[in-house]
PDB file of N, CA and C in Angstrom:
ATOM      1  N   UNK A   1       0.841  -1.165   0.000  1.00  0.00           N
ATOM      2  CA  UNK A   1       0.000   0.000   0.000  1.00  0.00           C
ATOM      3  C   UNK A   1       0.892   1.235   0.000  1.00  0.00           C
ATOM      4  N   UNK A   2       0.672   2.120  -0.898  1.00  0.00           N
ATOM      5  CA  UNK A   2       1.234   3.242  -0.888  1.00  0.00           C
ATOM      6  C   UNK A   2      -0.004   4.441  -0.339  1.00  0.00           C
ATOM      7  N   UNK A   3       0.398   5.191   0.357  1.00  0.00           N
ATOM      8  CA  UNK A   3       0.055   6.511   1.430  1.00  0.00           C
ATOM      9  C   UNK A   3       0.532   7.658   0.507  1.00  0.00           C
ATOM     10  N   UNK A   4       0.101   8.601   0.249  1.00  0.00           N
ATOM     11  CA  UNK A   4       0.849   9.696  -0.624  1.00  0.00           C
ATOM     12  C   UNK A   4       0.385  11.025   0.568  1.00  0.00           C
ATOM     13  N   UNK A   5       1.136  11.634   0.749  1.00  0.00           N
ATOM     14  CA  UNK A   5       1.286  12.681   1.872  1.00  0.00           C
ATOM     15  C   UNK A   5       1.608  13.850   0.332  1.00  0.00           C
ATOM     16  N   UNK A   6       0.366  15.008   0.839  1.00  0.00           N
ATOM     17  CA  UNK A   6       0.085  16.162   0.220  1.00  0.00           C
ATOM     18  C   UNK A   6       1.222  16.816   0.029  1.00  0.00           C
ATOM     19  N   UNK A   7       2.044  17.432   1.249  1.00  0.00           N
ATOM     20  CA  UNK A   7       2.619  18.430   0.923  1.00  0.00           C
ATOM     21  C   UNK A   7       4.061  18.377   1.935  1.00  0.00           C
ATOM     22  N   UNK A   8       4.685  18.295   1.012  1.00  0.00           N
ATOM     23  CA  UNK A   8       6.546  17.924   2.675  1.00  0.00           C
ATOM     24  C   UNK A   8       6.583  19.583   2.724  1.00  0.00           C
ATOM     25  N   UNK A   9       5.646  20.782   2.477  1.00  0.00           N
ATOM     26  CA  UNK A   9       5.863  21.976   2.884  1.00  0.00           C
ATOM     27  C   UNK A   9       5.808  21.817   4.327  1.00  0.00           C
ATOM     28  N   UNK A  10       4.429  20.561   5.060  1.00  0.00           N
ATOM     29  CA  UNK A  10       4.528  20.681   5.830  1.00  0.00           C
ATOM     30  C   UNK A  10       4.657  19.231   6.805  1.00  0.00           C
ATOM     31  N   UNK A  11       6.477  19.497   7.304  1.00  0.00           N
ATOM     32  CA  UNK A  11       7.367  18.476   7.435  1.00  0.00           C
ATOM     33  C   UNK A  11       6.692  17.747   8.964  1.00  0.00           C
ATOM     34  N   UNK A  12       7.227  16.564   9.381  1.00  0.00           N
ATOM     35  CA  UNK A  12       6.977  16.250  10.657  1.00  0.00           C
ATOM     36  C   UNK A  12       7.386  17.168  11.737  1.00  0.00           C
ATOM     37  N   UNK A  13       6.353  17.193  12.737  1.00  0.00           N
ATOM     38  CA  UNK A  13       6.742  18.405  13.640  1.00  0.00           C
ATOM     39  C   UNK A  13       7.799  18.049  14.439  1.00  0.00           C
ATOM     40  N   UNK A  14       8.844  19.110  14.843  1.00  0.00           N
ATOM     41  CA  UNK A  14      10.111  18.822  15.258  1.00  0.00           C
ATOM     42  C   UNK A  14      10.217  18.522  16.789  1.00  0.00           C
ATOM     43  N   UNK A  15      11.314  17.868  17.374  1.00  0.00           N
ATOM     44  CA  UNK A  15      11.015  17.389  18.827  1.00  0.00           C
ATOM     45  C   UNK A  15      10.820  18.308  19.594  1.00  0.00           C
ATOM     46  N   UNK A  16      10.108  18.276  20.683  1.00  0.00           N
ATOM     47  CA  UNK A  16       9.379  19.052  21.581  1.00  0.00           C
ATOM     48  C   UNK A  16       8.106  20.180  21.072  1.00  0.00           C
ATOM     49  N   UNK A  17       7.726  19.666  19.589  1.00  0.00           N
ATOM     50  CA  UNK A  17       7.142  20.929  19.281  1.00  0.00           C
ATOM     51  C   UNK A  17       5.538  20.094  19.632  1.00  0.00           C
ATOM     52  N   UNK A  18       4.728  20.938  19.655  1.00  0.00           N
ATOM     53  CA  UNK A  18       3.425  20.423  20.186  1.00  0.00           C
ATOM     54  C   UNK A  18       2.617  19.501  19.173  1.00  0.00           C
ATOM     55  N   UNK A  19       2.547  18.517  19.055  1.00  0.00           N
ATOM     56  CA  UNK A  19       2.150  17.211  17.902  1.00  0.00           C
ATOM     57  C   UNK A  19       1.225  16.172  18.689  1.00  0.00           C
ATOM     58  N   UNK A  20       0.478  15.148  17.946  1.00  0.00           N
ATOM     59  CA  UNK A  20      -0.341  14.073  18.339  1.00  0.00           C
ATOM     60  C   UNK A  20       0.465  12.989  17.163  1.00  0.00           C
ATOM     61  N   UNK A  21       0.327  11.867  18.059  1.00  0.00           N
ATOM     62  CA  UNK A  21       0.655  10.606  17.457  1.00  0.00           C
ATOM     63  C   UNK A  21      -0.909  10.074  16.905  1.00  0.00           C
ATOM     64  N   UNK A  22      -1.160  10.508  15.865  1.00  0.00           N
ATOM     65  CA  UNK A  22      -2.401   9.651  15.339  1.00  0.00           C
ATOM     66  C   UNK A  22      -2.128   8.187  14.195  1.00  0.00           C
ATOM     67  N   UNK A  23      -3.186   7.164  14.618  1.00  0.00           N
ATOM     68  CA  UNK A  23      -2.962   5.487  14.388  1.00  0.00           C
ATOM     69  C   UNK A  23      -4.182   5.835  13.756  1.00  0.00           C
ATOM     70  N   UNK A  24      -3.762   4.457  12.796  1.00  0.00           N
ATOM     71  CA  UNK A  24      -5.237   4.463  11.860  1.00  0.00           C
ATOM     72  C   UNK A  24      -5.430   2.635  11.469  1.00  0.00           C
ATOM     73  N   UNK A  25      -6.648   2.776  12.149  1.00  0.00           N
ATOM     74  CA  UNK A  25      -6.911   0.874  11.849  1.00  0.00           C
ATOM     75  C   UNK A  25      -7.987   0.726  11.041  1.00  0.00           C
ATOM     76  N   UNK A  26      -8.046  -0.473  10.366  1.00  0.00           N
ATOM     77  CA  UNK A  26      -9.713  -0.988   9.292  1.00  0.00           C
ATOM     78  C   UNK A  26      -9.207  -0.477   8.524  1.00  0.00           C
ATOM     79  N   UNK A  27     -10.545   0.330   7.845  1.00  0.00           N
ATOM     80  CA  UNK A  27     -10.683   0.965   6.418  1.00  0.00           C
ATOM     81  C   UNK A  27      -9.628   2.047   6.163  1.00  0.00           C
ATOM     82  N   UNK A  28      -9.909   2.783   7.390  1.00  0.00           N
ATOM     83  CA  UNK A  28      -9.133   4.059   7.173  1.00  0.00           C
ATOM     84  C   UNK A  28      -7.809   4.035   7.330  1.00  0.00           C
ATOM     85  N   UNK A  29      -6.639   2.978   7.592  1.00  0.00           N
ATOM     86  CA  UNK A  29      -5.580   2.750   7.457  1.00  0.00           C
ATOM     87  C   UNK A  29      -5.409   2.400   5.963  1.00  0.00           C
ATOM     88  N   UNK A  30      -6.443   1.809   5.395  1.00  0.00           N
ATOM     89  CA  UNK A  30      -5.656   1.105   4.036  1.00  0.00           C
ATOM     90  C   UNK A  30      -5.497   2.916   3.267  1.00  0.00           C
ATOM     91  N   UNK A  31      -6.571   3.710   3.440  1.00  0.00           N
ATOM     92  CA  UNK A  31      -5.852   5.069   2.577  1.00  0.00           C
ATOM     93  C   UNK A  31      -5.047   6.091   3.695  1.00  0.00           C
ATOM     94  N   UNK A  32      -4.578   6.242   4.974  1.00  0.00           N
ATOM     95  CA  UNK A  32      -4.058   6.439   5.620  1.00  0.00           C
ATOM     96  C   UNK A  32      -2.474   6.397   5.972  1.00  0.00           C
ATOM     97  N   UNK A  33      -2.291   4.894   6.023  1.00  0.00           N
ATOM     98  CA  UNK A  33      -1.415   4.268   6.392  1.00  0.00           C
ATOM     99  C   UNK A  33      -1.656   3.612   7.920  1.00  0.00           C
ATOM    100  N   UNK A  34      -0.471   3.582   8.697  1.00  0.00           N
ATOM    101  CA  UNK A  34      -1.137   2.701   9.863  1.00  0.00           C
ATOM    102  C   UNK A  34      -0.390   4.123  10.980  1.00  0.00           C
ATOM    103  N   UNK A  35       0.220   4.967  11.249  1.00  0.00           N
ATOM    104  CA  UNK A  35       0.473   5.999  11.699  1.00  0.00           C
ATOM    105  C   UNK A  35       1.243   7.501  11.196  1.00  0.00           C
ATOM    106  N   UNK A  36       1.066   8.083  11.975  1.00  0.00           N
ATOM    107  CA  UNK A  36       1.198  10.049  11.427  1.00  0.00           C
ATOM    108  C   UNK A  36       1.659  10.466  12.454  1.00  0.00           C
ATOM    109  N   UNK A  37       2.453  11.413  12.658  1.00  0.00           N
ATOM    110  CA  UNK A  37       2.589  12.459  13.548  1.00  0.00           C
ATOM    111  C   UNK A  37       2.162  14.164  13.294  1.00  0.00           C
ATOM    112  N   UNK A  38       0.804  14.235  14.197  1.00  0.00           N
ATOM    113  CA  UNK A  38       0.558  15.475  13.400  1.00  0.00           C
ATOM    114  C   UNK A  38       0.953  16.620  14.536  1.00  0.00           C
ATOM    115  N   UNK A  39       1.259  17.796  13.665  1.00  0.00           N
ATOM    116  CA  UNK A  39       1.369  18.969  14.346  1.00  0.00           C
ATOM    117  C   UNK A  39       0.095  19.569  14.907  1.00  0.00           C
ATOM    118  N   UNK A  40      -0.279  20.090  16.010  1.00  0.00           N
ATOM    119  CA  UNK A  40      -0.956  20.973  16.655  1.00  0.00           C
ATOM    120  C   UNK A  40      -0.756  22.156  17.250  1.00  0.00           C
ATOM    121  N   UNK A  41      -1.901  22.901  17.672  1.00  0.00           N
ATOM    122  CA  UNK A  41      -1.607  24.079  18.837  1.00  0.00           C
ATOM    123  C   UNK A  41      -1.152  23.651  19.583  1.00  0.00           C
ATOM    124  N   UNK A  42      -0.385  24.230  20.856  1.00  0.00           N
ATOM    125  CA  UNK A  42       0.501  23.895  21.978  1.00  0.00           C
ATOM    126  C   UNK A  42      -1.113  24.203  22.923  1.00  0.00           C
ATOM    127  N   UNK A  43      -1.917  24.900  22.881  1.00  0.00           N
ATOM    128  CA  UNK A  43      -3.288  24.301  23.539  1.00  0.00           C
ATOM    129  C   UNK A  43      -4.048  23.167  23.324  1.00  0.00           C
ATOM    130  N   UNK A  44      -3.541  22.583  22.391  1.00  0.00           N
ATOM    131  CA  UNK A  44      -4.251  21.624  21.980  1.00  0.00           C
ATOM    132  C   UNK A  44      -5.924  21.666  20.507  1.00  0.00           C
ATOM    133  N   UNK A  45      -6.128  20.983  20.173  1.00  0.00           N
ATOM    134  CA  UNK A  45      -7.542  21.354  19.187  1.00  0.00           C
ATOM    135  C   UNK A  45      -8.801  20.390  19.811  1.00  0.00           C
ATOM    136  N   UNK A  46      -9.531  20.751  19.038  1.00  0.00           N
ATOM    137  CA  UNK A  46     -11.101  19.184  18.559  1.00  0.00           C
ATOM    138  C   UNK A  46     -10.523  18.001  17.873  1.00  0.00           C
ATOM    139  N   UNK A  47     -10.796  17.234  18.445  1.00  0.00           N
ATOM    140  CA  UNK A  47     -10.772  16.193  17.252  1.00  0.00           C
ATOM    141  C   UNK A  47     -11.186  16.534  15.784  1.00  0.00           C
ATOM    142  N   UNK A  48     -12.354  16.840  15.567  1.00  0.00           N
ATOM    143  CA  UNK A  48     -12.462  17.798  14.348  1.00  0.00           C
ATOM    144  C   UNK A  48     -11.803  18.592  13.773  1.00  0.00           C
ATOM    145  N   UNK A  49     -10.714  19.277  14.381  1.00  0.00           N
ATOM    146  CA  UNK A  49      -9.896  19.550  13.685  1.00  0.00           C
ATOM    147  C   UNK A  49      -8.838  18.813  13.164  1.00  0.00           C
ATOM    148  N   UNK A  50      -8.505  18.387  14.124  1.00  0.00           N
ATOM    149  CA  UNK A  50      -7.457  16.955  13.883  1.00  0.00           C
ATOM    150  C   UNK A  50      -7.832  16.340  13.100  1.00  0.00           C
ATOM    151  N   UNK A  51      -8.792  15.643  12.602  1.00  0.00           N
ATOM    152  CA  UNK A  51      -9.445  14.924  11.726  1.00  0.00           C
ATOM    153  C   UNK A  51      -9.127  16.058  10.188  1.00  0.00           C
ATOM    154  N   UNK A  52      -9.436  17.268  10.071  1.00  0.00           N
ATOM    155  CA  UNK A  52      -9.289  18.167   9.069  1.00  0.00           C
ATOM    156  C   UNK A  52      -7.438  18.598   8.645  1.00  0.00           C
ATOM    157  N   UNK A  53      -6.475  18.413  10.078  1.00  0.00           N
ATOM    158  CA  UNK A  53      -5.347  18.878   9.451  1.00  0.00           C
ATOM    159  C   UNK A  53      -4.737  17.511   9.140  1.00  0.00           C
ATOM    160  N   UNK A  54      -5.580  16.030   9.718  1.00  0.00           N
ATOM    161  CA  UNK A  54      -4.716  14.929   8.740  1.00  0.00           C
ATOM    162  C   UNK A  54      -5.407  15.078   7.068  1.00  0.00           C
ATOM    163  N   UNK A  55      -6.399  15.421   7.242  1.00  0.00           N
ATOM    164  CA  UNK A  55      -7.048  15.351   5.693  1.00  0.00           C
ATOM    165  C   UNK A  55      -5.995  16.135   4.524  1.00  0.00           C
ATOM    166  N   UNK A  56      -5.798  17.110   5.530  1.00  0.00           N
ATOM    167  CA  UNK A  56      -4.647  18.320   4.835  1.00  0.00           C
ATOM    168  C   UNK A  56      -3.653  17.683   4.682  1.00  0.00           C
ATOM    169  N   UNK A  57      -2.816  16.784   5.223  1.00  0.00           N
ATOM    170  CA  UNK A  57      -1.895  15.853   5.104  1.00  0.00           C
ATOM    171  C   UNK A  57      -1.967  15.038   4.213  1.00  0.00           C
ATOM    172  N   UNK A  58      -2.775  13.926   4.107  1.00  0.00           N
ATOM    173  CA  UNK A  58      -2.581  12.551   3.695  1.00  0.00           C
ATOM    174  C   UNK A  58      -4.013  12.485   2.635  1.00  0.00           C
ATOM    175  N   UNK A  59      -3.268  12.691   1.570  1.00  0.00           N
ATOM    176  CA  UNK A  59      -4.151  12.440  -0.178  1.00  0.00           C
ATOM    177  C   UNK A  59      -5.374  11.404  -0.066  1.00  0.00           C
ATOM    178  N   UNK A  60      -6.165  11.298   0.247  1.00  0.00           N
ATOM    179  CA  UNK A  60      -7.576  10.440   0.178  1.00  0.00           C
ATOM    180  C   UNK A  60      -7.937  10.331   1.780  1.00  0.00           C
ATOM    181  N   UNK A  61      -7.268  10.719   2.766  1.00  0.00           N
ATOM    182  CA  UNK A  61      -8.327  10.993   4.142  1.00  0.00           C
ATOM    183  C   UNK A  61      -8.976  11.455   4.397  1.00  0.00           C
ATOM    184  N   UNK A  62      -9.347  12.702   3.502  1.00  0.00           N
ATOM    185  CA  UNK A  62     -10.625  13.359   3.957  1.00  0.00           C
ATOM    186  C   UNK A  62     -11.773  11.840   3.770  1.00  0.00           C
ATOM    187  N   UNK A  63     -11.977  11.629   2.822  1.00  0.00           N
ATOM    188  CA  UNK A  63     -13.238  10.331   2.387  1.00  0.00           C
ATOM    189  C   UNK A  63     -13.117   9.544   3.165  1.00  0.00           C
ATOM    190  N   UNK A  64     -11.921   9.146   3.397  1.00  0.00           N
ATOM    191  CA  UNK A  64     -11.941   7.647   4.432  1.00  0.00           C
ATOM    192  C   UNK A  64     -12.380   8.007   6.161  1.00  0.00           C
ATOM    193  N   UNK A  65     -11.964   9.196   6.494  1.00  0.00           N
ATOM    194  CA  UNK A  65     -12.108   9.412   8.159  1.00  0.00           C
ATOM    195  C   UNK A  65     -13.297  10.285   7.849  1.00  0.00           C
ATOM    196  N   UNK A  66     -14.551  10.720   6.725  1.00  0.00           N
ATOM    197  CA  UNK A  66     -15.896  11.417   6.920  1.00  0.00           C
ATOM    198  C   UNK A  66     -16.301  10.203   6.886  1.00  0.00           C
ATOM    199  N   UNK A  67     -16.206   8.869   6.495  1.00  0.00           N
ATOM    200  CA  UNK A  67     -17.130   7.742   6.734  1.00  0.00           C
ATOM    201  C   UNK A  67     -17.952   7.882   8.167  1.00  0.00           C
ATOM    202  N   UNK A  68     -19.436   7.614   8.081  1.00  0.00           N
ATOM    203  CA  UNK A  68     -19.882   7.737   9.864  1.00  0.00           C
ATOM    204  C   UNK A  68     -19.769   6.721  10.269  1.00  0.00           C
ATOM    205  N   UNK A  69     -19.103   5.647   9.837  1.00  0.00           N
ATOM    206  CA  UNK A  69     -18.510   4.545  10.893  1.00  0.00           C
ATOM    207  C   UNK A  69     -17.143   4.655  11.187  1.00  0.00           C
ATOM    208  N   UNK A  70     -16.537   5.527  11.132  1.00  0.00           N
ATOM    209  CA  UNK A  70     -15.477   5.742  11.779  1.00  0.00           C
ATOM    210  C   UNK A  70     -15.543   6.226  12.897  1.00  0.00           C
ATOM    211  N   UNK A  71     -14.360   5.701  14.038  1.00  0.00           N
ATOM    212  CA  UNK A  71     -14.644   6.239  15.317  1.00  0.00           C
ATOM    213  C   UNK A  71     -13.053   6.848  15.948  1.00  0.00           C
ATOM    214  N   UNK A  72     -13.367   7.385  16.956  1.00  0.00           N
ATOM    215  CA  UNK A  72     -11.896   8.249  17.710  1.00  0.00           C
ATOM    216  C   UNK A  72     -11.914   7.659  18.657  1.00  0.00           C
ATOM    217  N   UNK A  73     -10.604   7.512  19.127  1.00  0.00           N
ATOM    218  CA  UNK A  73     -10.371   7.211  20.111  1.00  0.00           C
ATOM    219  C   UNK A  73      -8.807   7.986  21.069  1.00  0.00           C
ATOM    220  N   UNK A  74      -9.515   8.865  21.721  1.00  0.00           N
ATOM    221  CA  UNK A  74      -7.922   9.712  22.519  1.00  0.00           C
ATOM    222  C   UNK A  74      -7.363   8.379  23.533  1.00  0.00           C
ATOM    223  N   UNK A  75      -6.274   8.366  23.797  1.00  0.00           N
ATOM    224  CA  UNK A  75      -5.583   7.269  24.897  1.00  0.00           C
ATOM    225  C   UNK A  75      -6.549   6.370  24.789  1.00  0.00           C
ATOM    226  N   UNK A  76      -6.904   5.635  24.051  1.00  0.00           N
ATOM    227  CA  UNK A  76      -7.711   4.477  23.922  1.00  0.00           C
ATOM    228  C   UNK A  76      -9.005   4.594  24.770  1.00  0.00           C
ATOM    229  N   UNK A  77      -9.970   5.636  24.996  1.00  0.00           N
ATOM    230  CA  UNK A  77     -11.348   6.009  25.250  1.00  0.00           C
ATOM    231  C   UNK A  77     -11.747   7.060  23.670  1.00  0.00           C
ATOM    232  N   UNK A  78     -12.858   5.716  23.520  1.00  0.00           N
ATOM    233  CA  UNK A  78     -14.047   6.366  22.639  1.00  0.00           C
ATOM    234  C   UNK A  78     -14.220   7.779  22.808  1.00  0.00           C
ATOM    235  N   UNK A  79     -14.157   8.523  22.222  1.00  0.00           N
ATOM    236  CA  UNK A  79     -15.051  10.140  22.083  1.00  0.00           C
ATOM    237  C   UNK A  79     -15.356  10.968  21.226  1.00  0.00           C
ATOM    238  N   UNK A  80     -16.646  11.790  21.641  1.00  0.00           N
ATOM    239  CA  UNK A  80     -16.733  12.293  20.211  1.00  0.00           C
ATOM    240  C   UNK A  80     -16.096  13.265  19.439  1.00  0.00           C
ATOM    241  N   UNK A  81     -16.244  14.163  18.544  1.00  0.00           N
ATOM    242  CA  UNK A  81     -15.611  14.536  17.956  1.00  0.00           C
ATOM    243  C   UNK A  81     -15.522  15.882  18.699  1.00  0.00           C
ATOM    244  N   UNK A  82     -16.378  16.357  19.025  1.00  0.00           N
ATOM    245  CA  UNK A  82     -16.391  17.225  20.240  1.00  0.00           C
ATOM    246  C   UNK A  82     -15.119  17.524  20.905  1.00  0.00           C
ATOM    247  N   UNK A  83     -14.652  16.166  21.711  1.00  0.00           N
ATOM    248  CA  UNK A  83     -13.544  16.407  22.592  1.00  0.00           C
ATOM    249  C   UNK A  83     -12.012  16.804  22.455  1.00  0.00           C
ATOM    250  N   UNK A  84     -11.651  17.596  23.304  1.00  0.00           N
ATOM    251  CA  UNK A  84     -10.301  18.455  23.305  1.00  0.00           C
ATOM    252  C   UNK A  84      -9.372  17.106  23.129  1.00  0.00           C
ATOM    253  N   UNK A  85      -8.149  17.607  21.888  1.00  0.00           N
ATOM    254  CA  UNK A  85      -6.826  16.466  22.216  1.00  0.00           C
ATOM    255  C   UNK A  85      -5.617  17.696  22.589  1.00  0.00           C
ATOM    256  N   UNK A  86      -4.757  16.898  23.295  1.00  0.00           N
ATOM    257  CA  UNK A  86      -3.692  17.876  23.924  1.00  0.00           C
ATOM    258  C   UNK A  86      -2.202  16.886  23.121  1.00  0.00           C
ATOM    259  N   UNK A  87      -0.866  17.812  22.843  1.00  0.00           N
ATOM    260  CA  UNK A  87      -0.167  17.533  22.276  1.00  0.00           C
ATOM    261  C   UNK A  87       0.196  16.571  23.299  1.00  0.00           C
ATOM    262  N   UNK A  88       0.969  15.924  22.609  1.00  0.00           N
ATOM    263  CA  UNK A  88       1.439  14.093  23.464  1.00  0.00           C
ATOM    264  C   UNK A  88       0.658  13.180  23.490  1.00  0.00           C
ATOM    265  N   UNK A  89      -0.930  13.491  23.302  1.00  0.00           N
ATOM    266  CA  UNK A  89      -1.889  12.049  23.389  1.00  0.00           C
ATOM    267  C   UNK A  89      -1.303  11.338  22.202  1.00  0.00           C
ATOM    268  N   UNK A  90      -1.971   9.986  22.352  1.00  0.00           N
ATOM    269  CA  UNK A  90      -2.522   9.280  21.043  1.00  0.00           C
ATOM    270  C   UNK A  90      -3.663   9.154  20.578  1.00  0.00           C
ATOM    271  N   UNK A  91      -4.326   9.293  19.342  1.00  0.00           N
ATOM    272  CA  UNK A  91      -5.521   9.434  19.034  1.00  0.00           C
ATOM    273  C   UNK A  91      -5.557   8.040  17.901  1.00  0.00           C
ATOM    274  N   UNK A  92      -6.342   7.394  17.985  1.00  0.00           N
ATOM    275  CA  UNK A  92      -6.806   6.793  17.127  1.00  0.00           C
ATOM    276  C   UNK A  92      -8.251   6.606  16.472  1.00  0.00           C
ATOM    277  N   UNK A  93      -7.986   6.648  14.769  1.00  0.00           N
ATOM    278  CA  UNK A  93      -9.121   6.437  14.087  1.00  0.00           C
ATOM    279  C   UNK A  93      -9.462   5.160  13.560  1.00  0.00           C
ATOM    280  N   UNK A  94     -10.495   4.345  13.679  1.00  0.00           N
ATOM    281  CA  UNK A  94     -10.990   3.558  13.822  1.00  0.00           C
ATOM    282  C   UNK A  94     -12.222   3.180  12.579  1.00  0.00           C
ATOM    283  N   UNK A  95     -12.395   2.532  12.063  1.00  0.00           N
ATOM    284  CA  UNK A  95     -13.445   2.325  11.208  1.00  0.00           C
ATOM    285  C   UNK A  95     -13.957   0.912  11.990  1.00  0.00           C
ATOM    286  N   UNK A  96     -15.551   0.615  11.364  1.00  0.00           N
ATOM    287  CA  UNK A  96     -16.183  -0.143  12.221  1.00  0.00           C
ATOM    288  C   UNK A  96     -15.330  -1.823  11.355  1.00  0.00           C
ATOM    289  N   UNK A  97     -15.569  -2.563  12.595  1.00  0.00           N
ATOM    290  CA  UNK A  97     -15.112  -3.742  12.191  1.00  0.00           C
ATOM    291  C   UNK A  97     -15.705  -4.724  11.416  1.00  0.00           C
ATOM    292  N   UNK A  98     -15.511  -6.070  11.089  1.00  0.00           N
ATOM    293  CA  UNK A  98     -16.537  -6.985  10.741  1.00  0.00           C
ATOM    294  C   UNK A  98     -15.738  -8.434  10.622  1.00  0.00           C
ATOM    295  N   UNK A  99     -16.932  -9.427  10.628  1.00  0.00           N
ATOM    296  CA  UNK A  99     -16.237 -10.522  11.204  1.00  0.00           C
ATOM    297  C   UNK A  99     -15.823 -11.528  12.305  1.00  0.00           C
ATOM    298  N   UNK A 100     -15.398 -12.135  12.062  1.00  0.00           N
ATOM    299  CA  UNK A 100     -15.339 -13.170  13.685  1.00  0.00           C
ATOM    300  C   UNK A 100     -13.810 -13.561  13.937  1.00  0.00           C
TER     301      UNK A 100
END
């Protein structure tokens, strides 16, 4: 699987600078990849936004993470899109599963 990342204008954020480790499993990894390091405010954003500056990143995520079976998950608790992420979490996006 090849991942095509939009723009190296905007490079991985540098150490100590305020970033989220976002994971991507199911659907939304196969146009994703399986992790990102994204840059943020040093206050932190929405998930909604987060969700909008990986789209800005990574060439076919907008479609794959607007699916409404996709789900978030900050430090491994469900939440909605609503909720604040702070630089250093992990966030993961999730598409629904299937199968036994």
């Amino acid at each position: 699987m090849i991942v095509t990342v939009k723009s190296l204008a905007n490079p991985a954020p540098r150490a100590g600078a305020a970033s989220v480790r976002v994971l991507f499993f199911g659907r939304v990894a196969e146009a994703c990849g399986r992790s990102l390091t994204v840059a943020i405010p040093e206050g932190g954003c929405s998930l909604m936004d987060l969700r909008s500056r990986v789209a800005d990143l990574v060439e076919g995520a907008h479609q794959a993470l607007g699916e409404p079976s996709v789900r978030v998950a900050p430090d491994q608790v469900m939440a909605p899109n609503e909720a604040w992420v702070l630089p250093g979490q992990e966030v993961a996006f999730l598409s629904a599963f299937y199968g036994g």
